[in-house]
PDB file of N, CA and C in Angstrom:
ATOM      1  N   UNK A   1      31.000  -6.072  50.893  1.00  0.00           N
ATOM      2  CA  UNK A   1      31.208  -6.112  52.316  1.00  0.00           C
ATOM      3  C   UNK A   1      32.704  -6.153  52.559  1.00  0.00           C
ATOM      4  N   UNK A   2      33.085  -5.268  53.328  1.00  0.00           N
ATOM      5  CA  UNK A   2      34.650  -5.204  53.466  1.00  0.00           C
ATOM      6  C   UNK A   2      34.742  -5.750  54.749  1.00  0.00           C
ATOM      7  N   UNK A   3      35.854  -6.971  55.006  1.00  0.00           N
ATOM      8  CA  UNK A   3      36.232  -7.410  56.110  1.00  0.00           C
ATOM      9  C   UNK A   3      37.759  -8.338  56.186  1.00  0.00           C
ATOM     10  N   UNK A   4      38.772  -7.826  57.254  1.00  0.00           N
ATOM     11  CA  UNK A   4      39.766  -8.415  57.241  1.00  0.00           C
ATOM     12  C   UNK A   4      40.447  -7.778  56.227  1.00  0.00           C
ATOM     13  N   UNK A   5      40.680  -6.845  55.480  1.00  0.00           N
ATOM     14  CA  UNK A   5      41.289  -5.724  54.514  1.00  0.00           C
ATOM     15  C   UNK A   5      40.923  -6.142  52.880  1.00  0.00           C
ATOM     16  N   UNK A   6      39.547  -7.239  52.782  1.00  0.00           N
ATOM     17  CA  UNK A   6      39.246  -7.822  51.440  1.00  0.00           C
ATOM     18  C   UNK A   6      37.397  -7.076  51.515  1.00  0.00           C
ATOM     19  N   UNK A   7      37.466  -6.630  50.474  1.00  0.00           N
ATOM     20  CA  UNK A   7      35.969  -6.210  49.627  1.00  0.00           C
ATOM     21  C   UNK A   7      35.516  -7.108  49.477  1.00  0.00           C
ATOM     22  N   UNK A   8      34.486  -7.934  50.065  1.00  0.00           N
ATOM     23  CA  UNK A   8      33.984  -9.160  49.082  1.00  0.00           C
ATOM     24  C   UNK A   8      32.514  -8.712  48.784  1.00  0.00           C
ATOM     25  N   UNK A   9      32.690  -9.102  47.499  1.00  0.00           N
ATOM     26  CA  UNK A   9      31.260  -8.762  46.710  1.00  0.00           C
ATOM     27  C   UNK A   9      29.975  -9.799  46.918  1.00  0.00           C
ATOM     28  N   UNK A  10      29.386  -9.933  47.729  1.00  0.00           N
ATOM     29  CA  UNK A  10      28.498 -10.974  48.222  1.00  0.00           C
ATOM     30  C   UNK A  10      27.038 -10.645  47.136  1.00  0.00           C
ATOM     31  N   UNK A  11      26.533 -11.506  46.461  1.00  0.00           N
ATOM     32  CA  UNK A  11      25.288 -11.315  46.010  1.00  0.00           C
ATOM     33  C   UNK A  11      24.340 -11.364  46.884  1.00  0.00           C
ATOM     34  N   UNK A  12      23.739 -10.221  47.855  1.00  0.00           N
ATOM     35  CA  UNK A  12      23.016 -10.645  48.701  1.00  0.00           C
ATOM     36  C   UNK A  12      21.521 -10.650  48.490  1.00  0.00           C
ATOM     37  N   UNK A  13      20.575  -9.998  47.419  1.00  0.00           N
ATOM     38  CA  UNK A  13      19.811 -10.623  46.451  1.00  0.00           C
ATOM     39  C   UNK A  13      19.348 -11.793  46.209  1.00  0.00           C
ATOM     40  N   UNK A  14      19.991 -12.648  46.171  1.00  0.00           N
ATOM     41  CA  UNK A  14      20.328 -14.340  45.946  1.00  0.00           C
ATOM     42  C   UNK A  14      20.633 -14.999  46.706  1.00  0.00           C
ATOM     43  N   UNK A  15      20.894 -14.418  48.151  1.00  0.00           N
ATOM     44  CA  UNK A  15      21.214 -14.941  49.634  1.00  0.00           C
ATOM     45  C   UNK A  15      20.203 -15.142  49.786  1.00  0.00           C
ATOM     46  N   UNK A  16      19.447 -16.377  49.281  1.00  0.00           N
ATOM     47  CA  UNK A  16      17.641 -17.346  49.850  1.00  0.00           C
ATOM     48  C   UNK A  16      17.913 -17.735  51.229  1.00  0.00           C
ATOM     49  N   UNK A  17      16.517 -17.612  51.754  1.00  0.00           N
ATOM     50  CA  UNK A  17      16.894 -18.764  53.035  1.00  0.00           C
ATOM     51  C   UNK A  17      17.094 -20.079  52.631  1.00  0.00           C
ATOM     52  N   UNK A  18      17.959 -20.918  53.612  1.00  0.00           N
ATOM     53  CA  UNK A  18      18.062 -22.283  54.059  1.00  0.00           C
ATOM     54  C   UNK A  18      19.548 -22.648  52.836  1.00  0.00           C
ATOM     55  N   UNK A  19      19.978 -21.019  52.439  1.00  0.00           N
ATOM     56  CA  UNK A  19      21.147 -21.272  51.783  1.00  0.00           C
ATOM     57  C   UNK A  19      22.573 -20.771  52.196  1.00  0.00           C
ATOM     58  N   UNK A  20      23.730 -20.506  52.543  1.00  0.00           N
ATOM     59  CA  UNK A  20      24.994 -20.454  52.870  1.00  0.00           C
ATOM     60  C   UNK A  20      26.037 -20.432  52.300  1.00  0.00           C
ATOM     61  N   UNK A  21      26.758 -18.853  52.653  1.00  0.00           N
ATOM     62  CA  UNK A  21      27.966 -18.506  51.802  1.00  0.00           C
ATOM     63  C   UNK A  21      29.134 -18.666  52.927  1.00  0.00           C
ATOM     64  N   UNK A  22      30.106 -19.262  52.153  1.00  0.00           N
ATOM     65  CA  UNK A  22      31.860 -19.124  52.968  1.00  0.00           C
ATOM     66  C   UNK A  22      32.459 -18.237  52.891  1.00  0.00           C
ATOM     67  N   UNK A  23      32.439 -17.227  53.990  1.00  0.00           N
ATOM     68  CA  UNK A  23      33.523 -16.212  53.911  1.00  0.00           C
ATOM     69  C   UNK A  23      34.749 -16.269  54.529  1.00  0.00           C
ATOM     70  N   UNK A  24      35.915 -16.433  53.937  1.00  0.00           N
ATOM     71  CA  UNK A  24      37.490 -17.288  53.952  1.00  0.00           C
ATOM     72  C   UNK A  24      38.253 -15.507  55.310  1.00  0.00           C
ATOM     73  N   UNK A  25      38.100 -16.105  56.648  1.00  0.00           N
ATOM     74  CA  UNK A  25      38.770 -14.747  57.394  1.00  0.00           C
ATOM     75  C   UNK A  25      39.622 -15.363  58.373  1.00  0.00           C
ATOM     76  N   UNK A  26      41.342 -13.701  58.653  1.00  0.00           N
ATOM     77  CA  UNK A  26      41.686 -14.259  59.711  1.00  0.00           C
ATOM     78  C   UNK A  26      41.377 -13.841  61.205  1.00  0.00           C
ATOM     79  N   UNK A  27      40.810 -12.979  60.840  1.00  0.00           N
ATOM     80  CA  UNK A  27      40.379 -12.093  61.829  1.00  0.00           C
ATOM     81  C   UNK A  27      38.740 -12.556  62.432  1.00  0.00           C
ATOM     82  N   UNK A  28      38.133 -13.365  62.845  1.00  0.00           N
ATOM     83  CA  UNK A  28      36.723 -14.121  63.036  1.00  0.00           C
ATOM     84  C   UNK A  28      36.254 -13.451  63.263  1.00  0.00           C
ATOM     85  N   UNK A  29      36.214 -12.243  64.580  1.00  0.00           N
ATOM     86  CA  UNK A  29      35.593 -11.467  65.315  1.00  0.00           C
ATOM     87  C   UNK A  29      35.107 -10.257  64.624  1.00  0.00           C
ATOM     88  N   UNK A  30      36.295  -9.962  63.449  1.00  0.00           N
ATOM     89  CA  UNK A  30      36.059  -8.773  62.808  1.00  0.00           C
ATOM     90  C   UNK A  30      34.882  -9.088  61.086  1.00  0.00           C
ATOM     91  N   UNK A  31      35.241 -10.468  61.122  1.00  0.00           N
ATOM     92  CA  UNK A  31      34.992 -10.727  59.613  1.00  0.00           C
ATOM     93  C   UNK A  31      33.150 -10.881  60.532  1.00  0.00           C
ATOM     94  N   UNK A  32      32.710 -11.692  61.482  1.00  0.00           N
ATOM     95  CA  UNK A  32      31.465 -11.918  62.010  1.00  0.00           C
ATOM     96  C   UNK A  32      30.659 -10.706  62.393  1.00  0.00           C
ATOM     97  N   UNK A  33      31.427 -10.182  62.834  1.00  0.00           N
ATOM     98  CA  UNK A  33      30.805  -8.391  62.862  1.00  0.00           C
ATOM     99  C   UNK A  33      30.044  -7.315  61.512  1.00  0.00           C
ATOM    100  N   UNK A  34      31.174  -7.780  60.760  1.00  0.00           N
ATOM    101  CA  UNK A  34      30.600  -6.924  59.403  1.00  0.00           C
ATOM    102  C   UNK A  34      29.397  -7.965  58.788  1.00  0.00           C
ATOM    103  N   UNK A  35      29.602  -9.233  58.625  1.00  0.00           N
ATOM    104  CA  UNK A  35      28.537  -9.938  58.291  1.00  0.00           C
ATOM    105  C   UNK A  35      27.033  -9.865  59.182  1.00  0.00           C
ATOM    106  N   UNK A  36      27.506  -9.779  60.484  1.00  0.00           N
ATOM    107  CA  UNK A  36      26.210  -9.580  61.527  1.00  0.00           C
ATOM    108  C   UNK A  36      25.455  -8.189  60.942  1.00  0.00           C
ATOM    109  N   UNK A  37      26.617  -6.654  60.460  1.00  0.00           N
ATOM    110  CA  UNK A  37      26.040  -5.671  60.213  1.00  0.00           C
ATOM    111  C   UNK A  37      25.205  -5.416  59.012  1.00  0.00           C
ATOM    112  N   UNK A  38      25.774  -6.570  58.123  1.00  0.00           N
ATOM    113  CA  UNK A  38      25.225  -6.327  56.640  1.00  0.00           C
ATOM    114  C   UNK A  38      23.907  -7.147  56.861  1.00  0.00           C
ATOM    115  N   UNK A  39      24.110  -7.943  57.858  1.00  0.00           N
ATOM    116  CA  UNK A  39      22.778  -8.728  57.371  1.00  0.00           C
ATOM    117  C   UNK A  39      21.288  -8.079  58.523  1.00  0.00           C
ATOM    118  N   UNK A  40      21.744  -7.570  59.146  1.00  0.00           N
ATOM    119  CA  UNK A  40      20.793  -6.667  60.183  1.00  0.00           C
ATOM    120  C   UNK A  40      20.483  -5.616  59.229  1.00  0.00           C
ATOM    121  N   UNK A  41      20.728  -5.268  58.241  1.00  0.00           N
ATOM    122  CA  UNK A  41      20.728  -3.657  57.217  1.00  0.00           C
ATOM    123  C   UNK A  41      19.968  -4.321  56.315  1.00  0.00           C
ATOM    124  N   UNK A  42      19.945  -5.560  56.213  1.00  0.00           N
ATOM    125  CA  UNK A  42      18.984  -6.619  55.402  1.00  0.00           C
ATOM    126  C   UNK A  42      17.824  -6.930  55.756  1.00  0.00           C
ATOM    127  N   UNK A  43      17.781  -7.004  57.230  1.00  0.00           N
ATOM    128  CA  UNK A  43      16.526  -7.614  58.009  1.00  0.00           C
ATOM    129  C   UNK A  43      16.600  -9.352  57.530  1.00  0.00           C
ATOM    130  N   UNK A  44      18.081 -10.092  57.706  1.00  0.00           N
ATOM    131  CA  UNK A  44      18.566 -11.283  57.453  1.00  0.00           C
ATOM    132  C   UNK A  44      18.367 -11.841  58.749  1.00  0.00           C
ATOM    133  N   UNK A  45      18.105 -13.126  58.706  1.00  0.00           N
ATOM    134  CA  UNK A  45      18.292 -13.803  60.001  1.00  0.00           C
ATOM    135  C   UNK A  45      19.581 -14.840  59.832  1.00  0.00           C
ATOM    136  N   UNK A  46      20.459 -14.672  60.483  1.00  0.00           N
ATOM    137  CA  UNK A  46      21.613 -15.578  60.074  1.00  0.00           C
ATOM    138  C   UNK A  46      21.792 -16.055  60.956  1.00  0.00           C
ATOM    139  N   UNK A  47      22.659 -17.650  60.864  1.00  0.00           N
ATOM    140  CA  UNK A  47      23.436 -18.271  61.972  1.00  0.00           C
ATOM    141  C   UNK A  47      24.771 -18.737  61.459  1.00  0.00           C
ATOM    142  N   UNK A  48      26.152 -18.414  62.070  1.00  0.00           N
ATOM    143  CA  UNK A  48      27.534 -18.364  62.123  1.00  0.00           C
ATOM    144  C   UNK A  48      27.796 -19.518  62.744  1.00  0.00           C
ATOM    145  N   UNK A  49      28.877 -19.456  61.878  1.00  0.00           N
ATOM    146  CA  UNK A  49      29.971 -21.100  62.603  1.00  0.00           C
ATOM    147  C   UNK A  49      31.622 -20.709  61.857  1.00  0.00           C
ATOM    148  N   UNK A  50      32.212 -20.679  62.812  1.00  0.00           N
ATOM    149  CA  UNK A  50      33.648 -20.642  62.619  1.00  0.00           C
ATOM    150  C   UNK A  50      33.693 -22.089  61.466  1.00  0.00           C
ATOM    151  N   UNK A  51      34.639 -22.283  60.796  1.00  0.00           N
ATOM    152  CA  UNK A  51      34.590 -23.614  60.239  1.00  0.00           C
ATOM    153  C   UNK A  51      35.893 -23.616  59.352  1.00  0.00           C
ATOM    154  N   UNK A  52      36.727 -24.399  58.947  1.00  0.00           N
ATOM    155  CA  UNK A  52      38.001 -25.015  57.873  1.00  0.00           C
ATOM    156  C   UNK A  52      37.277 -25.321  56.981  1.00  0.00           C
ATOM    157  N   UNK A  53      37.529 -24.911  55.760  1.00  0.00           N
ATOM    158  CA  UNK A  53      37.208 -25.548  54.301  1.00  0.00           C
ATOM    159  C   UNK A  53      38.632 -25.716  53.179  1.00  0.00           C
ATOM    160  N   UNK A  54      38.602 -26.429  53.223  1.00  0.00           N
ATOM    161  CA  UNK A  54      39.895 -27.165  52.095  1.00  0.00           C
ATOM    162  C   UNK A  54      41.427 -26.088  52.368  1.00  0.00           C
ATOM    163  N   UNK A  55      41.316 -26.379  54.291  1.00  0.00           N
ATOM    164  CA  UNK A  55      42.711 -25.684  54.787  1.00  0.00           C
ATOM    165  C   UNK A  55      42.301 -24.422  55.113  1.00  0.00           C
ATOM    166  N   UNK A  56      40.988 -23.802  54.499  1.00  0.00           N
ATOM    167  CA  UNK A  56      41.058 -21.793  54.542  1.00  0.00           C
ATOM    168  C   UNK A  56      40.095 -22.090  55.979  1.00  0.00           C
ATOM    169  N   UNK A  57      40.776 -20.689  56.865  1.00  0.00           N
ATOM    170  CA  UNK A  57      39.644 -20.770  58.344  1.00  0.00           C
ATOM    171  C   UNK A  57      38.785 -19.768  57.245  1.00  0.00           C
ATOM    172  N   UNK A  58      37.436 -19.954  58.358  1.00  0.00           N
ATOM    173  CA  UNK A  58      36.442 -18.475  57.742  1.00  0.00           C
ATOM    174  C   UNK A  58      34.992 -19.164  58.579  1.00  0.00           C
ATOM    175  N   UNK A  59      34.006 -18.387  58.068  1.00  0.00           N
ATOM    176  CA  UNK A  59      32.650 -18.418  58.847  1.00  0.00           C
ATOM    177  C   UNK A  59      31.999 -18.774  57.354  1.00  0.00           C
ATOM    178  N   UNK A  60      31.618 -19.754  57.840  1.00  0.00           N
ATOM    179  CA  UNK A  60      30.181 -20.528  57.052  1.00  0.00           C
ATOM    180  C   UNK A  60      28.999 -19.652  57.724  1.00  0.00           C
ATOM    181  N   UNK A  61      28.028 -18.523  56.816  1.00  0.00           N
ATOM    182  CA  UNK A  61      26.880 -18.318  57.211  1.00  0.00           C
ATOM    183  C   UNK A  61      25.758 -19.002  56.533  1.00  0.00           C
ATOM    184  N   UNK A  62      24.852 -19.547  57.191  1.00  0.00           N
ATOM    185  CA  UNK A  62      23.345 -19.609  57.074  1.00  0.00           C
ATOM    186  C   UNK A  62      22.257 -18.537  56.786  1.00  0.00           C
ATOM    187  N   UNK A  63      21.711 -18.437  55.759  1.00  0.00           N
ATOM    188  CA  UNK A  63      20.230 -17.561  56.009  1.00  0.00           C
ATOM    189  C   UNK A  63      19.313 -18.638  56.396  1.00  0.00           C
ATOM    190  N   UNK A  64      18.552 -17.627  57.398  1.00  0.00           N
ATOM    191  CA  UNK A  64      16.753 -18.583  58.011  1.00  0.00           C
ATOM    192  C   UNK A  64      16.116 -18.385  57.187  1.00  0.00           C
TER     193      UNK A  64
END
Protein backbone atom coordinates (compact mmCIF):
# COMPACT_ATOMS: atom_id res chain seq x y z
CA UNK A 1 0.00 0.00 0.00
CA UNK A 2 1.65 3.20 -1.02
CA UNK A 3 0.92 6.27 1.09
CA UNK A 4 2.64 9.59 1.98
CA UNK A 5 5.65 8.62 -0.67
CA UNK A 6 6.34 5.07 1.55
CA UNK A 7 5.28 1.42 0.06
CA UNK A 8 4.24 -0.25 3.06
CA UNK A 9 3.96 -3.87 2.79
CA UNK A 10 0.93 -4.65 5.02
CA UNK A 11 0.19 -8.46 5.49
CA UNK A 12 -3.31 -8.16 4.81
CA UNK A 13 -4.02 -12.01 4.92
CA UNK A 14 -3.30 -11.88 8.63
CA UNK A 15 -5.26 -8.62 9.12
CA UNK A 16 -7.96 -10.88 11.60
CA UNK A 17 -10.73 -9.09 12.95
CA UNK A 18 -10.62 -7.42 16.42
CA UNK A 19 -6.82 -6.91 15.39
CA UNK A 20 -4.84 -3.47 14.46
CA UNK A 21 -1.97 -2.22 12.47
CA UNK A 22 -0.01 1.36 12.97
CA UNK A 23 0.52 3.10 10.00
CA UNK A 24 3.32 5.95 10.98
CA UNK A 25 1.82 9.21 8.33
CA UNK A 26 2.27 12.89 7.72
CA UNK A 27 -0.14 13.41 5.53
CA UNK A 28 -3.60 11.78 7.61
CA UNK A 29 -6.00 12.52 4.92
CA UNK A 30 -3.90 10.97 2.28
CA UNK A 31 -2.43 8.01 4.34
CA UNK A 32 -6.62 7.29 5.55
CA UNK A 33 -7.69 7.31 2.02
CA UNK A 34 -5.40 4.65 0.65
CA UNK A 35 -6.10 2.52 3.73
CA UNK A 36 -10.03 3.18 3.35
CA UNK A 37 -9.22 1.99 -0.52
CA UNK A 38 -7.30 -1.11 0.24
CA UNK A 39 -9.56 -2.22 2.68
CA UNK A 40 -12.94 -1.68 0.59
CA UNK A 41 -10.90 -3.94 -2.34
CA UNK A 42 -10.88 -6.35 0.71
CA UNK A 43 -14.46 -6.18 1.69
CA UNK A 44 -12.62 -5.02 5.33
CA UNK A 45 -14.61 -3.31 7.79
CA UNK A 46 -12.29 -0.87 9.48
CA UNK A 47 -12.33 1.85 12.09
CA UNK A 48 -9.51 4.83 12.08
CA UNK A 49 -8.12 6.97 14.75
CA UNK A 50 -5.51 9.55 14.21
CA UNK A 51 -3.17 8.61 17.21
CA UNK A 52 0.92 9.36 18.60
CA UNK A 53 2.86 6.28 19.24
CA UNK A 54 6.32 6.65 20.85
CA UNK A 55 6.44 10.49 19.24
CA UNK A 56 5.44 9.02 15.39
CA UNK A 57 1.77 10.71 14.30
CA UNK A 58 -0.09 7.96 12.10
CA UNK A 59 -3.57 6.08 12.10
CA UNK A 60 -4.07 3.14 14.31
CA UNK A 61 -6.53 0.87 12.17
CA UNK A 62 -8.96 -1.66 13.55
CA UNK A 63 -10.43 -4.67 11.60
CA UNK A 64 -14.32 -5.65 12.65
Amino acid sequence: MLTNGTDYQIDWPNFKPGTSIFIPAVDISAAQKAIEKESKRLEFDCVFKVVIENDIQGIRVWRL
